[in-house]
Protein backbone atom coordinates (compact mmCIF):
# COMPACT_ATOMS: atom_id res chain seq x y z
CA UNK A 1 140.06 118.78 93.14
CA UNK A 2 136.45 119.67 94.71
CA UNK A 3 134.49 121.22 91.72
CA UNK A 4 131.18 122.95 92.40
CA UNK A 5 128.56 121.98 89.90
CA UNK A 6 124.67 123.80 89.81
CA UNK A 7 122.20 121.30 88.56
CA UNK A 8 119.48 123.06 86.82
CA UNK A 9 116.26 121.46 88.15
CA UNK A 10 115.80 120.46 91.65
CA UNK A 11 115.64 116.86 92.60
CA UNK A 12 112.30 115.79 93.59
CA UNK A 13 113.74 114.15 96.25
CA UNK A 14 114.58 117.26 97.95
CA UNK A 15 110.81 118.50 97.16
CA UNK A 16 108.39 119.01 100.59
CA UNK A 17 106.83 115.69 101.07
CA UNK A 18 103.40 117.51 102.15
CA UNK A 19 102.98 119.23 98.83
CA UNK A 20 105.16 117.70 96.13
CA UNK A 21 106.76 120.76 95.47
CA UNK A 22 110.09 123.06 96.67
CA UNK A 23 110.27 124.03 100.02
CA UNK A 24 108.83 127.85 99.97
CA UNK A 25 109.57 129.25 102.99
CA UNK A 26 112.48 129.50 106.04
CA UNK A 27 111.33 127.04 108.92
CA UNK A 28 112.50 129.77 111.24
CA UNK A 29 112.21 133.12 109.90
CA UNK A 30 109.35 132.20 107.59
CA UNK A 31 111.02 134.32 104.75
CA UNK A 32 110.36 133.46 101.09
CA UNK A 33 113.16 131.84 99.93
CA UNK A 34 112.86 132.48 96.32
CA UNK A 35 114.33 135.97 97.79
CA UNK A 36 117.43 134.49 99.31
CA UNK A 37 120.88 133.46 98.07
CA UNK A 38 121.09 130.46 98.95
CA UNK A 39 119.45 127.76 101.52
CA UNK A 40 119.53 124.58 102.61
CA UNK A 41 117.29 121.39 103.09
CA UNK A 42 117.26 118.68 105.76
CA UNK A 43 115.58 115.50 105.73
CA UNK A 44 115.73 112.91 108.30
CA UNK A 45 114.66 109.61 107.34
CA UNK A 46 113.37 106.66 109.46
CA UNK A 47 113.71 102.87 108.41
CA UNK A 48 111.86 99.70 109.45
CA UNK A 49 112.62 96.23 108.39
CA UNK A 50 110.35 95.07 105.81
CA UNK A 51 109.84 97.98 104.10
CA UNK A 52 111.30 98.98 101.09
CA UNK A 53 110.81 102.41 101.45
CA UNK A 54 112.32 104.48 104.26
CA UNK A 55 110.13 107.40 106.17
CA UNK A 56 110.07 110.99 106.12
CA UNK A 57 110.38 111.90 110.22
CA UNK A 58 111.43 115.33 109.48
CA UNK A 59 112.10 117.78 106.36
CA UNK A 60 112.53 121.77 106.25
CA UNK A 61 114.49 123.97 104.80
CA UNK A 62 116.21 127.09 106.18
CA UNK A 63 117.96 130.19 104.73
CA UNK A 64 121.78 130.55 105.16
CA UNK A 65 120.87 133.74 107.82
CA UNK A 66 119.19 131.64 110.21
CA UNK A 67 121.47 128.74 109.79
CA UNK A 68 124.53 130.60 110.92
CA UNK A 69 122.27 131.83 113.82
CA UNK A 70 121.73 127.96 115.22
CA UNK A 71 125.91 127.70 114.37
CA UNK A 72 126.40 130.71 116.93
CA UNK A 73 124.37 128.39 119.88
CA UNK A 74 126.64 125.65 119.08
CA UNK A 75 128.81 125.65 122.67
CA UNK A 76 132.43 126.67 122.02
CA UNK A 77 133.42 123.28 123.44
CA UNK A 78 131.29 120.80 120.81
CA UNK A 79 132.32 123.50 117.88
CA UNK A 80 135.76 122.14 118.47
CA UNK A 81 134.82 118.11 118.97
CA UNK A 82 132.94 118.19 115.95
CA UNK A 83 135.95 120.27 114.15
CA UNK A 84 137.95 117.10 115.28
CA UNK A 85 135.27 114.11 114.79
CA UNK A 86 135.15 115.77 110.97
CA UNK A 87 138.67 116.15 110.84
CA UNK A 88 139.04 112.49 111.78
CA UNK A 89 136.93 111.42 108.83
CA UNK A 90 137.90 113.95 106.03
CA UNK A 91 139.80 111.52 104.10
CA UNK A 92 136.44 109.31 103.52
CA UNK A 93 134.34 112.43 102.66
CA UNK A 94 137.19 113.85 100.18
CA UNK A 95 137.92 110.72 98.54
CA UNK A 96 133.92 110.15 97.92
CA UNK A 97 133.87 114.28 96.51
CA UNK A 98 136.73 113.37 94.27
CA UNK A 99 135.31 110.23 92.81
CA UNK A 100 132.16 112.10 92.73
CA UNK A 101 133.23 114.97 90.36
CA UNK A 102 135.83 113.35 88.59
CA UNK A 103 133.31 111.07 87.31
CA UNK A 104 130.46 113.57 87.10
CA UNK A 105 127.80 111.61 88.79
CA UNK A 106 125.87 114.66 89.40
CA UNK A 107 122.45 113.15 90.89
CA UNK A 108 121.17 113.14 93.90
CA UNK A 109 121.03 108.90 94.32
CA UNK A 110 124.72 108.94 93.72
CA UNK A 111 125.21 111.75 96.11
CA UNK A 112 123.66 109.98 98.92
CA UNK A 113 123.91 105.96 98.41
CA UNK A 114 126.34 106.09 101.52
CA UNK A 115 127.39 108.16 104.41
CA UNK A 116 129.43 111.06 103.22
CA UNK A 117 131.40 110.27 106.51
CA UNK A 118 131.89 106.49 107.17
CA UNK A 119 130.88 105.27 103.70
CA UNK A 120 128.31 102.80 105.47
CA UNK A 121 125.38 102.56 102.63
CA UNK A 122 122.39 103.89 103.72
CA UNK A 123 119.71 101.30 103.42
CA UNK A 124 121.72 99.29 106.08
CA UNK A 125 120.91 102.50 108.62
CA UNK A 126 117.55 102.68 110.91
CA UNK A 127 118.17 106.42 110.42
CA UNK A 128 119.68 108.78 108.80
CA UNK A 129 119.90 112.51 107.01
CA UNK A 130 120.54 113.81 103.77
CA UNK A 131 120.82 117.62 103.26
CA UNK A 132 121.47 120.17 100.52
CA UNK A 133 122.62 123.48 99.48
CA UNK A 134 120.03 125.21 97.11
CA UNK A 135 121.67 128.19 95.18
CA UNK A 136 119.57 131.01 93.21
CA UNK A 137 117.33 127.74 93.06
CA UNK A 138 119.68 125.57 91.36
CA UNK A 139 120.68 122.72 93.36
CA UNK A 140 125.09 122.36 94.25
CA UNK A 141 126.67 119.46 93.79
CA UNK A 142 130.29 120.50 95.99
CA UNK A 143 131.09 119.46 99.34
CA UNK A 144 127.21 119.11 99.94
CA UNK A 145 124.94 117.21 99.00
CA UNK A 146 125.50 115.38 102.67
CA UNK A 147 124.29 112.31 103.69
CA UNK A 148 124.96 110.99 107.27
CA UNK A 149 124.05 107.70 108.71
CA UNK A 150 123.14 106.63 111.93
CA UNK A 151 126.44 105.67 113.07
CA UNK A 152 127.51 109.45 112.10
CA UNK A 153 124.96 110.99 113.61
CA UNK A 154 125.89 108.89 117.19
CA UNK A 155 129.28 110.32 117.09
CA UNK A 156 128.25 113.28 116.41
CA UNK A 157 125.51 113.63 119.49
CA UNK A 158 128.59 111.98 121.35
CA UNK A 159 131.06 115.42 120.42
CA UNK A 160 128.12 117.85 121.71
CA UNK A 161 127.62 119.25 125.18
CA UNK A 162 124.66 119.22 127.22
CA UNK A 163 124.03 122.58 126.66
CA UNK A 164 123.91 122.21 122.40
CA UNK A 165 122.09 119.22 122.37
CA UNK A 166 119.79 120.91 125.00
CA UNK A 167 119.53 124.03 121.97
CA UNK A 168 118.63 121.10 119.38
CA UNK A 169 116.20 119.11 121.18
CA UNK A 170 114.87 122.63 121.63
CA UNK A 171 114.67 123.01 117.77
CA UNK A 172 112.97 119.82 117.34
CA UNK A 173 110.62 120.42 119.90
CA UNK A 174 109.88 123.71 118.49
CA UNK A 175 109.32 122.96 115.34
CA UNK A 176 108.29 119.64 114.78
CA UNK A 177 105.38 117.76 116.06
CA UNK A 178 107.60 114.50 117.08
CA UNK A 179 105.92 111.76 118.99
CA UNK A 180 108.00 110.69 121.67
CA UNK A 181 109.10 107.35 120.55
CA UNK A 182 110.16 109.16 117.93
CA UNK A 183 111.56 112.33 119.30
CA UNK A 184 114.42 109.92 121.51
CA UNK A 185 115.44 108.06 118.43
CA UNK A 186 116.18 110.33 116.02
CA UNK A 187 119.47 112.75 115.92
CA UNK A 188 119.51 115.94 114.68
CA UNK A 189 119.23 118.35 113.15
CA UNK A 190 122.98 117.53 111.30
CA UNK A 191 125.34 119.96 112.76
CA UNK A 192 127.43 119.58 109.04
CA UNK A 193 124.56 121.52 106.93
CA UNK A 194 124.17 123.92 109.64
């Protein structure tokens, strides 16, 4: 059974990489969100062989309000190919929340040493996301925290129609400053947190 579990202190991990410190503010309503209910946080990550460490592309975080607003521009027809491509891999993402809670691995390097979706580890991806549900600032440990790899994130772009990947490029291009060589390799942002 899917527990839901608030961990006390936020993860650095999930921390703004700019300042070292929680994210403050909605990336599109530029709300405080120390005055919402609950948000989430999205960070894309880039990696190149022969380096250890994998790069930040992206990060922000975004209040539950404006997330459901980017669901509604989400086409009719890629809500229901996603609602299949994540019915298709349910078992995988179940039987990692199960083994999850019923062990009580609550930290965020257990949470997201492998794609919630395909179980392929994440250090064998060139890209991938991890994103998480923040709660009266407490961080949830339930069916989130997600991480999706690049193989995911293919299918995923693969499920969407012109017109919704059209909306996210749109979000990218609004509010990130992507290069180009950039912008065309990385997916995003994950349809699952929003």
């Amino acid at each position: 059974m899917i527990k839901k579990h608030l961990e006390e202190k936020l993860p650095e991990f999930l921390y703004n990489f700019d300042t070292n410190a929680p994210f403050t503010h909605c990336i599109m309503c530029n709300e405080d969100l120390n005055s919402k209910e609950a948000y989430a946080i999205e960070k894309v990550f880039k990696q190149h062989k022969g380096i250890a460490k994998p790069e930040i592309v992206y990060e922000y975080a975004i209040c539950m309000d404006c997330a459901s607003g980017v669901q509604d521009e989400i086409s009719e027809e890629s809500m229901e190919s996603l609602k299949n491509l994540y019915e298709e891999y349910s078992l995988n993402m179940l039987m990692k929340l199960e083994y999850l809670h019923e062990t009580e691995k609550y930290n965020i390097e257990s949470w997201t040493e492998r794609c919630s979706f395909t179980g392929k580890e994440l250090r064998n991806c060139s890209e991938y996301s991890v994103s998480a549900i923040i709660e009266g600032g407490k961080m949830v440990y339930e069916h989130a925290p997600l991480a999706v790899s690049d193989e995911f994130m293919e299918l995923v772009q693969e499920q969407m129609s012109k017109k919704t990947r059209d909306y996210f490029d749109g979000f990218k291009d609004n509010f990130f400053d992507l290069p180009p060589e950039i912008k065309n390799l990385i997916n995003g942002p994950t349809v699952g947190i929003i």
